[in-house]
N, C-alpha and C. Protein backbone atom coordinates (compact mmCIF):
# COMPACT_ATOMS: atom_id res chain seq x y z
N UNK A 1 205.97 -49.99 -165.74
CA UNK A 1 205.74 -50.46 -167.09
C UNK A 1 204.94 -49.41 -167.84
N UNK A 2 205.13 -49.38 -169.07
CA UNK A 2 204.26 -47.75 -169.70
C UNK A 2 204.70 -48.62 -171.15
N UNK A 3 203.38 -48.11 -171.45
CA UNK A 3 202.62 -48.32 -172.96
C UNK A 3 203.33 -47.70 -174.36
N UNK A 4 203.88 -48.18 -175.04
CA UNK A 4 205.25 -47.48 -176.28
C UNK A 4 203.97 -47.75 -177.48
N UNK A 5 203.94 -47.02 -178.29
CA UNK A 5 203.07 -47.31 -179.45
C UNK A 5 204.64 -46.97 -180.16
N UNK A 6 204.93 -47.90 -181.03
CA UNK A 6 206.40 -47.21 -182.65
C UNK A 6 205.62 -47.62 -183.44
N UNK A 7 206.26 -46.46 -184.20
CA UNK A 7 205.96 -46.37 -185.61
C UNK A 7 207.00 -46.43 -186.41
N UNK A 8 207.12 -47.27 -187.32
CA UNK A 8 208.35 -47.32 -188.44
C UNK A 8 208.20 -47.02 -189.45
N UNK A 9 208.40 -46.29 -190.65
CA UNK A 9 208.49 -45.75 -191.69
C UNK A 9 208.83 -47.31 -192.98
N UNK A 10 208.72 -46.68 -194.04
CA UNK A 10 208.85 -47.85 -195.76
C UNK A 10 210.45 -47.80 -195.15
N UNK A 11 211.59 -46.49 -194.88
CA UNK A 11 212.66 -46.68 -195.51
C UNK A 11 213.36 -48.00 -194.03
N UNK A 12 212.61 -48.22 -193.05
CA UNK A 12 212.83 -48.60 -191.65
C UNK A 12 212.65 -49.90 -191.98
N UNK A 13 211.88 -50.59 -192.70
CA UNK A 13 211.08 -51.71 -192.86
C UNK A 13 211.61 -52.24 -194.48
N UNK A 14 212.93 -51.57 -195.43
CA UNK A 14 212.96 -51.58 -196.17
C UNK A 14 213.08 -52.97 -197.34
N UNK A 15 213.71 -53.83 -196.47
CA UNK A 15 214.41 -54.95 -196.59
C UNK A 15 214.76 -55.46 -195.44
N UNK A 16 214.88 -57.27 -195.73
CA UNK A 16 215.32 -58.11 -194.24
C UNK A 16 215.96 -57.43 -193.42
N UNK A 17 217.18 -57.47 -193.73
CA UNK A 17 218.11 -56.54 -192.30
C UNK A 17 217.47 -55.53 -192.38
N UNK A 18 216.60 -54.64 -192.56
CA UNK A 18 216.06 -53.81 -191.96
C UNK A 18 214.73 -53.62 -190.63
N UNK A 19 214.46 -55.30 -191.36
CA UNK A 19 213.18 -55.56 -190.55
C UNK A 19 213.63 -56.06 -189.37
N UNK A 20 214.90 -57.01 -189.40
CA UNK A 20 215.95 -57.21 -188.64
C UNK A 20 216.11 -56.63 -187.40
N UNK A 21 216.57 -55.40 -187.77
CA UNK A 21 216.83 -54.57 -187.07
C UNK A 21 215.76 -54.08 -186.16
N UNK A 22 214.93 -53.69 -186.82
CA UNK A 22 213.50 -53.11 -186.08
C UNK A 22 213.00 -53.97 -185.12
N UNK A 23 213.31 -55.21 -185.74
CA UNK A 23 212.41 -56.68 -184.70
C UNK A 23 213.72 -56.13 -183.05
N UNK A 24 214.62 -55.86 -183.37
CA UNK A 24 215.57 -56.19 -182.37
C UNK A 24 215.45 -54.95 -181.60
N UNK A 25 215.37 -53.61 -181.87
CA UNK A 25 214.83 -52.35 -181.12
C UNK A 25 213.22 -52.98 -180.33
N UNK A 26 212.16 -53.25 -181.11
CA UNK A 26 210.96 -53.84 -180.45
C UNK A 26 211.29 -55.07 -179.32
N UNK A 27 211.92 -55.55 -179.95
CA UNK A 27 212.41 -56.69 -178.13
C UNK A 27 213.01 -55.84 -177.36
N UNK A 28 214.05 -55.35 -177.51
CA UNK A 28 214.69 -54.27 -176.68
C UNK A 28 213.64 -53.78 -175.83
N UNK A 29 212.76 -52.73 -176.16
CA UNK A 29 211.48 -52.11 -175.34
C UNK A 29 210.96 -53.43 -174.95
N UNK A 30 210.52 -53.78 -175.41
CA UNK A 30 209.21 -54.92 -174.73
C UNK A 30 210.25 -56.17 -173.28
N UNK A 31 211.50 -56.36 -173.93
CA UNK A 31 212.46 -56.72 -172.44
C UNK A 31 212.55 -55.68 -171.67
N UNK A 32 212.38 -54.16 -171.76
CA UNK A 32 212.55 -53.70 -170.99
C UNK A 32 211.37 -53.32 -169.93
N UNK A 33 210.38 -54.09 -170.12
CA UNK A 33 209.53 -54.50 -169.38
C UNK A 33 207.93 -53.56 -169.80
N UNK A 34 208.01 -52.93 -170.67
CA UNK A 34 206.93 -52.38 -171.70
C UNK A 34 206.06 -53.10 -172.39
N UNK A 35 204.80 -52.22 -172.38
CA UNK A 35 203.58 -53.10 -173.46
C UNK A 35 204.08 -52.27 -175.14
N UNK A 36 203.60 -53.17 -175.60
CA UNK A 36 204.14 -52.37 -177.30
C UNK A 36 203.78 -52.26 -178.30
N UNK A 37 203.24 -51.48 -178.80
CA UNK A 37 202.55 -51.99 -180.24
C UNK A 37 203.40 -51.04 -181.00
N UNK A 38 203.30 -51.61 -182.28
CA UNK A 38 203.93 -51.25 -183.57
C UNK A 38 203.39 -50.82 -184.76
N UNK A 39 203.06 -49.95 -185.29
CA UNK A 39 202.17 -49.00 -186.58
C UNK A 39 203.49 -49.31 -187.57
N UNK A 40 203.41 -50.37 -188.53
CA UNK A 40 204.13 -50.30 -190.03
C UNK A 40 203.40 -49.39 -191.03
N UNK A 41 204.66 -49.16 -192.26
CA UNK A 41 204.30 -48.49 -193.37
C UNK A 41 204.34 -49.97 -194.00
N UNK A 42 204.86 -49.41 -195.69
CA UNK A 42 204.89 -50.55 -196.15
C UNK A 42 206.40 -50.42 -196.25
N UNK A 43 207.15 -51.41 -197.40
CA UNK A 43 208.36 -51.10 -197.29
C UNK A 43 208.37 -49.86 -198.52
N UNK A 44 209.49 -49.10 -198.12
CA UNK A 44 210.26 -48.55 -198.98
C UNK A 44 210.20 -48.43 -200.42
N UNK A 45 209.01 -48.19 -201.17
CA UNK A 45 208.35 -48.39 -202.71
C UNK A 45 207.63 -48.85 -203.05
N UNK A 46 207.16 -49.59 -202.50
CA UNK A 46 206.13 -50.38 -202.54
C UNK A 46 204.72 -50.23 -203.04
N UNK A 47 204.52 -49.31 -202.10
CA UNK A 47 203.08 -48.93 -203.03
C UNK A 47 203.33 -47.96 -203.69
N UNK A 48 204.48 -47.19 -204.13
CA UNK A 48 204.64 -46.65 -205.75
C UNK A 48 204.80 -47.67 -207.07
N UNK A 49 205.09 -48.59 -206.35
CA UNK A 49 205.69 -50.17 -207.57
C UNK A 49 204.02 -50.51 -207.84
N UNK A 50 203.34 -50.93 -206.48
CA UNK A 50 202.12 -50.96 -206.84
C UNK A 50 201.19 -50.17 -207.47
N UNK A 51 200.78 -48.83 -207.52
CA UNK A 51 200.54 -48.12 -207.92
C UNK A 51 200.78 -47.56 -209.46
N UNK A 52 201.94 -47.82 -209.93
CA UNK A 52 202.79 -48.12 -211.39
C UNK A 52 201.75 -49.40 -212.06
N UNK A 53 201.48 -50.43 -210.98
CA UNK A 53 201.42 -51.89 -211.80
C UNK A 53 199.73 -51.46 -212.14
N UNK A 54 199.06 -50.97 -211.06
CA UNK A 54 197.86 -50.36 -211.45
C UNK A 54 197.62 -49.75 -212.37
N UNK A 55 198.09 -48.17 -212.78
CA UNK A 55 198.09 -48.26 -214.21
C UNK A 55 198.53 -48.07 -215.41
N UNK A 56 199.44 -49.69 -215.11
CA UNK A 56 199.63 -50.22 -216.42
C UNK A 56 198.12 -50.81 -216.66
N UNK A 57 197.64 -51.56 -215.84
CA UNK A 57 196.51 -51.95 -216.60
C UNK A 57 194.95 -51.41 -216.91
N UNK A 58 194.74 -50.08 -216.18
CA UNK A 58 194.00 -48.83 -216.44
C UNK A 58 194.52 -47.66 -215.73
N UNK A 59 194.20 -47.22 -216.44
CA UNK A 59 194.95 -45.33 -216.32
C UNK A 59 194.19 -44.81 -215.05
N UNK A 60 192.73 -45.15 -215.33
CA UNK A 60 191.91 -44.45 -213.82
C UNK A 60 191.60 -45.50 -213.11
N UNK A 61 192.05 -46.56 -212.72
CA UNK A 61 191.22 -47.42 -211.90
C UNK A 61 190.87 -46.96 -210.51
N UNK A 62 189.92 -47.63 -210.31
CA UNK A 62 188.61 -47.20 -209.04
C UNK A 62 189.51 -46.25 -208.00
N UNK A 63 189.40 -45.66 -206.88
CA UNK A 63 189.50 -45.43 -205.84
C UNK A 63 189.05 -46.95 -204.66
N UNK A 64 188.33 -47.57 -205.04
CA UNK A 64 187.84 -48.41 -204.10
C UNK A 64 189.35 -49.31 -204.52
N UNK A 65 189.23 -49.86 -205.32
CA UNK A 65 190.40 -51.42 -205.96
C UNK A 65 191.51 -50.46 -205.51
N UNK A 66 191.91 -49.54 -205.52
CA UNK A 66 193.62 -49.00 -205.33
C UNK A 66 193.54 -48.96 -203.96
N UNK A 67 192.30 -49.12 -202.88
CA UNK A 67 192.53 -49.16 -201.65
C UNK A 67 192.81 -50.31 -201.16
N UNK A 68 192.17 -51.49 -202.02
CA UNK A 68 192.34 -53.02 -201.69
C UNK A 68 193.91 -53.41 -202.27
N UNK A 69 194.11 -52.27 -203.06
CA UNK A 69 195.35 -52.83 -203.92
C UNK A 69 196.63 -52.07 -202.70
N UNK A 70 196.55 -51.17 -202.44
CA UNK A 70 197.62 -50.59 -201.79
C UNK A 70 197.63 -51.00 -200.17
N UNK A 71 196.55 -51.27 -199.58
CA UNK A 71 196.55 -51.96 -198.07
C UNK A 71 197.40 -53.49 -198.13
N UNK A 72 197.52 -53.76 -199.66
CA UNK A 72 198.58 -55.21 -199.50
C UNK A 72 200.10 -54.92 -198.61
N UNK A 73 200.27 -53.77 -198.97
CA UNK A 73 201.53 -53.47 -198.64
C UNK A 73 202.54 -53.76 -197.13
N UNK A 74 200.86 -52.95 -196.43
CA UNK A 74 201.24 -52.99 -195.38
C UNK A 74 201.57 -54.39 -194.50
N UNK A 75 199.95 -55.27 -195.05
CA UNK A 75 199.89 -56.66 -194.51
C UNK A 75 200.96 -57.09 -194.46
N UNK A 76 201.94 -56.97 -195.62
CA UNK A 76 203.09 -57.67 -195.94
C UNK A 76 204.33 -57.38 -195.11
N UNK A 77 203.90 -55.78 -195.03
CA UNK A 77 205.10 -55.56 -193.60
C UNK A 77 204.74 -56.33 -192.16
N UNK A 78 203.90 -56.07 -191.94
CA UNK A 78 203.54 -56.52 -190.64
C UNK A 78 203.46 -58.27 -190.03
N UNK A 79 203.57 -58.94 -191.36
CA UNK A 79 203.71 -60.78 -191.25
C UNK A 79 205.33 -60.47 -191.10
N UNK A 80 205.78 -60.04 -191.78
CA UNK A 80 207.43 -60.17 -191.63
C UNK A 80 207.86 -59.86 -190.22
N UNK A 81 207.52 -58.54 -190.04
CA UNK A 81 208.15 -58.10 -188.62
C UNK A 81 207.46 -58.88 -187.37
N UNK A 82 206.12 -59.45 -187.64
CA UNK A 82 205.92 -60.31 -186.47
C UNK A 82 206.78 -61.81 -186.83
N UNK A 83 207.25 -62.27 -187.62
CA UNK A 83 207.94 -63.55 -188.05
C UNK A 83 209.33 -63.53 -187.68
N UNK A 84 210.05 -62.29 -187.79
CA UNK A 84 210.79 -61.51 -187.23
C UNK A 84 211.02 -61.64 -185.51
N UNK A 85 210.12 -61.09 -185.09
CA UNK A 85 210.04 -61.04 -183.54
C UNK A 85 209.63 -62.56 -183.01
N UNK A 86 209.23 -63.13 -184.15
CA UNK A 86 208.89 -64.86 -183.20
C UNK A 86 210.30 -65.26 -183.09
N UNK A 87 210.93 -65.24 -184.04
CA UNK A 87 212.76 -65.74 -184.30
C UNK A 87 213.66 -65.39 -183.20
N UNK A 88 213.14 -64.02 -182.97
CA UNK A 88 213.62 -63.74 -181.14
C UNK A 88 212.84 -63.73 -180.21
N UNK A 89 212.18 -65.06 -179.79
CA UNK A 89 211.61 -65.47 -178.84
C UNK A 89 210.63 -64.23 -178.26
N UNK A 90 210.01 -63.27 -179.04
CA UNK A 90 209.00 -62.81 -178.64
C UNK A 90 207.37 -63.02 -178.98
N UNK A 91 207.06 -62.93 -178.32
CA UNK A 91 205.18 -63.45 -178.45
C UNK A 91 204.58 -61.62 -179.39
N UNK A 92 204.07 -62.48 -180.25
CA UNK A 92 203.99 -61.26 -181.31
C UNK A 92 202.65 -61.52 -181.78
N UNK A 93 201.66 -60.66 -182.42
CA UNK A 93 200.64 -60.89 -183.57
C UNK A 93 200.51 -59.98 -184.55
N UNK A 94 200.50 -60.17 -185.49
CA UNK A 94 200.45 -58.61 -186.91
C UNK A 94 198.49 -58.66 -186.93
N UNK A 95 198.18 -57.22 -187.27
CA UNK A 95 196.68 -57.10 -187.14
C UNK A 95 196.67 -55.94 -188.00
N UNK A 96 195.74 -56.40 -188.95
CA UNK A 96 195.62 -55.25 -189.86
C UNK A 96 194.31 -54.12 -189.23
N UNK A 97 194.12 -53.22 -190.11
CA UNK A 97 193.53 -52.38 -189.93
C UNK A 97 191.82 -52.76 -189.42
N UNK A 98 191.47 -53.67 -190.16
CA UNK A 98 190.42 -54.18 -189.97
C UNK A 98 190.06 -55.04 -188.84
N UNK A 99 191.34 -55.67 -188.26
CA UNK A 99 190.93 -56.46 -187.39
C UNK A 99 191.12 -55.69 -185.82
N UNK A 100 191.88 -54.31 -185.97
CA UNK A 100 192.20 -53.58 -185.20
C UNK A 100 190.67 -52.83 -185.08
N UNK A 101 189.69 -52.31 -185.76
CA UNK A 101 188.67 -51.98 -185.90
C UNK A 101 188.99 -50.68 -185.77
N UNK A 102 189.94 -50.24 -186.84
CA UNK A 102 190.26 -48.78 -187.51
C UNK A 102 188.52 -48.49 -188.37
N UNK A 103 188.08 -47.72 -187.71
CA UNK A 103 186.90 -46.74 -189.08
C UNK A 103 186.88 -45.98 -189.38
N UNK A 104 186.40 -46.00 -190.35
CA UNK A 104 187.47 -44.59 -191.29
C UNK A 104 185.74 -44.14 -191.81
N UNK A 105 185.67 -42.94 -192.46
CA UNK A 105 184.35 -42.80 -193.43
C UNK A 105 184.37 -43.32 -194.61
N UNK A 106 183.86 -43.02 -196.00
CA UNK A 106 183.55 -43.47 -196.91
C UNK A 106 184.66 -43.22 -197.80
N UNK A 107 185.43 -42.53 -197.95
CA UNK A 107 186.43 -41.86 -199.10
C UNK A 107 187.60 -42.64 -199.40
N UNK A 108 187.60 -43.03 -200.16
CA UNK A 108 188.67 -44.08 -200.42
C UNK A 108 189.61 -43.41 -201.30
N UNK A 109 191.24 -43.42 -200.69
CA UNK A 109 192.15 -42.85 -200.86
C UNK A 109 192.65 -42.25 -200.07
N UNK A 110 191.62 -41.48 -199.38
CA UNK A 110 192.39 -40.19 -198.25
C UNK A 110 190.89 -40.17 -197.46
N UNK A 111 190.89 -41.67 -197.07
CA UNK A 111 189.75 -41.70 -195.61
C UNK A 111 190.23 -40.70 -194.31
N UNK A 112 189.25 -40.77 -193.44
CA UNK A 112 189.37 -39.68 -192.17
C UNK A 112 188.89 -40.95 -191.21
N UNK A 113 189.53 -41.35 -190.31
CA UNK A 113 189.81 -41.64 -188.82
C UNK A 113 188.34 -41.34 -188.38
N UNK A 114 187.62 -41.92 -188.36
CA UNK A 114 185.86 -41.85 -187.21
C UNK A 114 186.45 -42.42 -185.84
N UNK A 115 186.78 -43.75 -185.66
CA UNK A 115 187.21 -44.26 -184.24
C UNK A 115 187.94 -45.46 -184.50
N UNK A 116 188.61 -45.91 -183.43
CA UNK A 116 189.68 -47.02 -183.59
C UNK A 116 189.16 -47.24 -181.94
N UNK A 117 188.46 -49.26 -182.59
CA UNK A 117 188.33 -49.69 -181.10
C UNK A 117 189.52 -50.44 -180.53
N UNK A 118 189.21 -50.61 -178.81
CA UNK A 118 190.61 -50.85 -178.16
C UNK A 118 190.55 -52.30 -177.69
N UNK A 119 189.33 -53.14 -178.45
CA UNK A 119 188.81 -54.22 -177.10
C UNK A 119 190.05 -55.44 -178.27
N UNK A 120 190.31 -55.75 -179.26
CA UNK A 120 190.91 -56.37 -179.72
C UNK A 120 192.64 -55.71 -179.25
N UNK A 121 192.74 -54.98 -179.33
CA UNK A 121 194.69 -54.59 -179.29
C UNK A 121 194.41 -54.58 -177.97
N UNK A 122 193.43 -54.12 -176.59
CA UNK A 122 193.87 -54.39 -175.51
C UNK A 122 193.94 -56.31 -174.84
N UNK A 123 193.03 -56.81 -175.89
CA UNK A 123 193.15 -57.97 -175.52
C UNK A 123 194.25 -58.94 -175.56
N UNK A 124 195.20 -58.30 -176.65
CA UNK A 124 196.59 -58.89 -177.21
C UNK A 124 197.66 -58.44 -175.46
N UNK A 125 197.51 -57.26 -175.75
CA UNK A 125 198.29 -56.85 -174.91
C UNK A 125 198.32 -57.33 -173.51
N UNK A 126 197.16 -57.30 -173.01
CA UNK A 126 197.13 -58.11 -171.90
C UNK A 126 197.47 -59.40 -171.64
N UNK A 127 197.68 -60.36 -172.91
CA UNK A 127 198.31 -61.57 -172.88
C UNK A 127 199.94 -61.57 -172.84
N UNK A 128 199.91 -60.38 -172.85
CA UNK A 128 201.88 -60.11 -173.05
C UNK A 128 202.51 -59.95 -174.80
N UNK A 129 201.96 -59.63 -175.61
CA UNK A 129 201.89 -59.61 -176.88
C UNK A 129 202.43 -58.40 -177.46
N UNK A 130 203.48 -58.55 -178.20
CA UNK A 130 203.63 -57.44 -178.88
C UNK A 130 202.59 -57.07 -180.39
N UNK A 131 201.86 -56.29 -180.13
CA UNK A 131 200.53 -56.20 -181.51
C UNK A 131 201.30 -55.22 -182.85
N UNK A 132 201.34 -55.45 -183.74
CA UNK A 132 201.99 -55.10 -184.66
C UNK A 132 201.17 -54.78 -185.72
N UNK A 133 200.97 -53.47 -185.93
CA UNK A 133 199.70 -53.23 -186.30
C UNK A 133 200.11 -52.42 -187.95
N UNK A 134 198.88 -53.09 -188.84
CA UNK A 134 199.29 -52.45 -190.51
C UNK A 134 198.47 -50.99 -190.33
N UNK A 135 199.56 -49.67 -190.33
CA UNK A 135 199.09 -48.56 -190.50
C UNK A 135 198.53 -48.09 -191.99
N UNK A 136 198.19 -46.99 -192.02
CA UNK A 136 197.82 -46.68 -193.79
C UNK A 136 196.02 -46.75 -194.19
N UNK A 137 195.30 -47.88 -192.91
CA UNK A 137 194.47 -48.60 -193.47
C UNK A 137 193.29 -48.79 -192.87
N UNK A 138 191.91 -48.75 -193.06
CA UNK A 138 190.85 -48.95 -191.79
C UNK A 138 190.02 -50.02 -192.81
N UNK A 139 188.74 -49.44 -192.67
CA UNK A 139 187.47 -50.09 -192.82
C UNK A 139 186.66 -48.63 -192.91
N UNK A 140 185.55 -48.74 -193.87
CA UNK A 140 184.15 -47.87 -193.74
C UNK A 140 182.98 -48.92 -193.26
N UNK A 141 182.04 -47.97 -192.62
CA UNK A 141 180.54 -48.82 -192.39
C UNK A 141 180.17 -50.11 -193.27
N UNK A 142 180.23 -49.74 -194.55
CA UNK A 142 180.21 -50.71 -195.73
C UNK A 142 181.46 -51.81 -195.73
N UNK A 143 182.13 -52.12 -194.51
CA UNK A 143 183.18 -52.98 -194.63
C UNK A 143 184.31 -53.17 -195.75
N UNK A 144 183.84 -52.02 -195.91
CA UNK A 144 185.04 -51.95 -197.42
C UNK A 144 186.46 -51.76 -196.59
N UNK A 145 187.50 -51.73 -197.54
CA UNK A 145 188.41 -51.52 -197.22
C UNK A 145 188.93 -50.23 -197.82
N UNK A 146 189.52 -49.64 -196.77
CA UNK A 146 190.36 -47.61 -196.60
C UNK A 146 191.39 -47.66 -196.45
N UNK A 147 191.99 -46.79 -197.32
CA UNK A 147 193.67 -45.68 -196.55
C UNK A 147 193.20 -44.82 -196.28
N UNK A 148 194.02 -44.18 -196.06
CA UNK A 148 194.12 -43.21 -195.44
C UNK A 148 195.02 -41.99 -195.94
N UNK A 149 195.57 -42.45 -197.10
CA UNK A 149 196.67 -41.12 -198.27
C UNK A 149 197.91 -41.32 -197.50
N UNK A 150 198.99 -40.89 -198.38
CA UNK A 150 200.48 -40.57 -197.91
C UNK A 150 200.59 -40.24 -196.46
N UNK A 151 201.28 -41.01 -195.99
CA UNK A 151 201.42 -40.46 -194.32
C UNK A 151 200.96 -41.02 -193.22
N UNK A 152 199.51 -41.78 -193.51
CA UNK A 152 198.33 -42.55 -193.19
C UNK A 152 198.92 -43.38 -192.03
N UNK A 153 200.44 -43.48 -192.07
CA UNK A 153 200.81 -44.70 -191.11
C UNK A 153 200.98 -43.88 -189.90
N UNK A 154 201.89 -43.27 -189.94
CA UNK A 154 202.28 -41.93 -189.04
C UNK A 154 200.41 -41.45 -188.01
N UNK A 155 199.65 -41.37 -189.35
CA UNK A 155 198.15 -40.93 -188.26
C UNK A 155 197.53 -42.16 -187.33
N UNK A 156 198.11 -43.39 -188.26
CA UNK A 156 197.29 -44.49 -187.57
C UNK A 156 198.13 -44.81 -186.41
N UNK A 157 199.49 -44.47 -186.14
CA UNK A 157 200.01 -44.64 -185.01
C UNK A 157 199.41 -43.80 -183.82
N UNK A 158 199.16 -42.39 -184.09
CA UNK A 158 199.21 -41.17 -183.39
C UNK A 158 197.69 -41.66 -182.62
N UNK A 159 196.61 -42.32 -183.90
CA UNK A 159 195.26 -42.34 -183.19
C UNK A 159 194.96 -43.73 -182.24
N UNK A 160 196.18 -44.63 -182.52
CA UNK A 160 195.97 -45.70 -182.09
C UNK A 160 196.56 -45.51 -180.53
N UNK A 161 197.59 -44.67 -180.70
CA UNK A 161 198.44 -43.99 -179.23
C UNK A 161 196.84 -42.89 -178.34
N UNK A 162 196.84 -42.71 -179.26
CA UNK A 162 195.44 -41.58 -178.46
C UNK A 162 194.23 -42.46 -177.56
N UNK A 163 194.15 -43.95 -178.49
CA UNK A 163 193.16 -44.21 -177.87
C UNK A 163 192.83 -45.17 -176.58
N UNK A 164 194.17 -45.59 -176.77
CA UNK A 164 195.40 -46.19 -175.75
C UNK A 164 195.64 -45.28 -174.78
N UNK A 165 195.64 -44.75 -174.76
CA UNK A 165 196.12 -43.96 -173.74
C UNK A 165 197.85 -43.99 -173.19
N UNK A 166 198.39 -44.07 -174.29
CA UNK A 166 199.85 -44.44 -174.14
C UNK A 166 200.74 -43.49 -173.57
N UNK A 167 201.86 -44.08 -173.14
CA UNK A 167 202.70 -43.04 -172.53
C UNK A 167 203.57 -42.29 -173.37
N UNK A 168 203.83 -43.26 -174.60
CA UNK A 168 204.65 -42.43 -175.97
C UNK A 168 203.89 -42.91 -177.01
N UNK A 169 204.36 -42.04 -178.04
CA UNK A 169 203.96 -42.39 -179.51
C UNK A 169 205.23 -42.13 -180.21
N UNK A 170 206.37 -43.26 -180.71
CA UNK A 170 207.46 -42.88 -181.22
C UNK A 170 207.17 -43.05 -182.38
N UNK A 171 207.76 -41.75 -183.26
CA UNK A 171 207.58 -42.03 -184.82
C UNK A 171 208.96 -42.10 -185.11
N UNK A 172 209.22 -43.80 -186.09
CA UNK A 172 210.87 -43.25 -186.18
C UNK A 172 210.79 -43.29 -188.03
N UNK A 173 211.92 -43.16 -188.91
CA UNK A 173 212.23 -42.74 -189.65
C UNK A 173 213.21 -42.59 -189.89
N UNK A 174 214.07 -43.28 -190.82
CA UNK A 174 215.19 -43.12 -191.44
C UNK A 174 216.02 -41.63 -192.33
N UNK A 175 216.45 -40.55 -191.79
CA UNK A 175 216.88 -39.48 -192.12
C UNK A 175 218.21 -38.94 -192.53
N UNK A 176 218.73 -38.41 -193.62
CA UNK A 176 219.94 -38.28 -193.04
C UNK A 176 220.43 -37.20 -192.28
C-alpha cells in the first residue's frame, strides 16, 4: 500500500462531469488499495470571475478580504469532489487549509509555506479516508486567512506530499 497525494488543476475540476470524472480516477487508486489525499484548485475561472466581482466594487480592495474572498473557491471544489466520492461508496472528508493546519507567514496574496501539520490528515487517513484537501490556502499566526498566489495548489500538494512522506505526488492537468 503507498501513500498517492493528486493534485487536480481549475481545468480538471471544471464542471460536474469533470468532477465526475476525477471522483472516479480517486476511487480507482484508493480500490487499488492506496491511502490518498487530494490537493484541489478551484474550478476553471473562478477566482478570475471572483476577482472581476471584487473590483467591481473597489478597484484596490485589501489584500487581506481578496484572501478570504478567493479561498471560497477552493472550499467549493473540495465539498463537491468529496460529495462526489460519497456517491461512489467512498469514505471521503474535504479539509480546507485551515483545518489541515497549512501556515503560511503574514503576506496575503502570495503567502510562503512555514509548516503544514500531519496530526489531522494522518488521522483521516488512518480511518481509511480519502482527505481531500483545498489547495491555494493556509492560515498566518494571526489566524487570518492566506493564499498562496497563482499556482498555490500545485505547492500545497508538493508540501503536503513532503510532509507525508508520500510515495508520489501526482500533479495532473488538463493539456492539449
Amino acid at each position: 500500500m503507498a501513500l498517492i497525494v493528486q493534485k487536480y488543476g481549475g481545468t480538471s475540476v471544471a464542471d460536474v462531469n469533470r468532477i465526475k470524472i476525477v471522483a472516479k480516477k480517486v476511487k480507482s487508486c484508493k480500490d487499488a488499495g492506496n491511502d490518498v489525499v487530494v490537493v484541489l484548485s478551484a474550478m476553471s475561472g473562478e477566482t478570475n470571475r471572483m476577482v472581476a466581482l471584487a473590483k467591481e466594487l473597489n478597484v484596490a480592495p485589501s489584500s487581506r478580504e481578496m484572501d478570504v474572498l478567493l479561498s471560497t473557491g477552493e472550499q467549493t471544489t473540495i465539498a463537491l469532489l468529496t460529495m462526489a466520492l460519497h456517491n461512489l461508496g467512498v469514505d471521503a472528508i474535504s479539509m480546507t487549509g485551515d483545518q489541515i493546519r497549512l501556515l503560511t507567514d503574514d503576506t496575503h496574496t502570495k503567502a510562503r509555506i512555514l509548516n503544514v501539520e500531519t496530526e489531522n490528515l494522518k488521522k483521516y487517513l488512518k480511518q481509511g479516508k480519502v482527505v481531500v484537501v483545498a489547495g491555494f490556502q493556509g492560515r498566518n499566526a494571526n489566524n487570518e486567512i492566506t493564499t498562496l498566489g497563482r499556482g498555490g495548489s500545485d505547492t500545497s500538494a508538493v508540501a503536503v506530499a513532503a510532509v507525508l512522506k508520500a510515495d508520489e505526488c501526482q500533479i495532473y492537468t488538463d493539456v492539449d
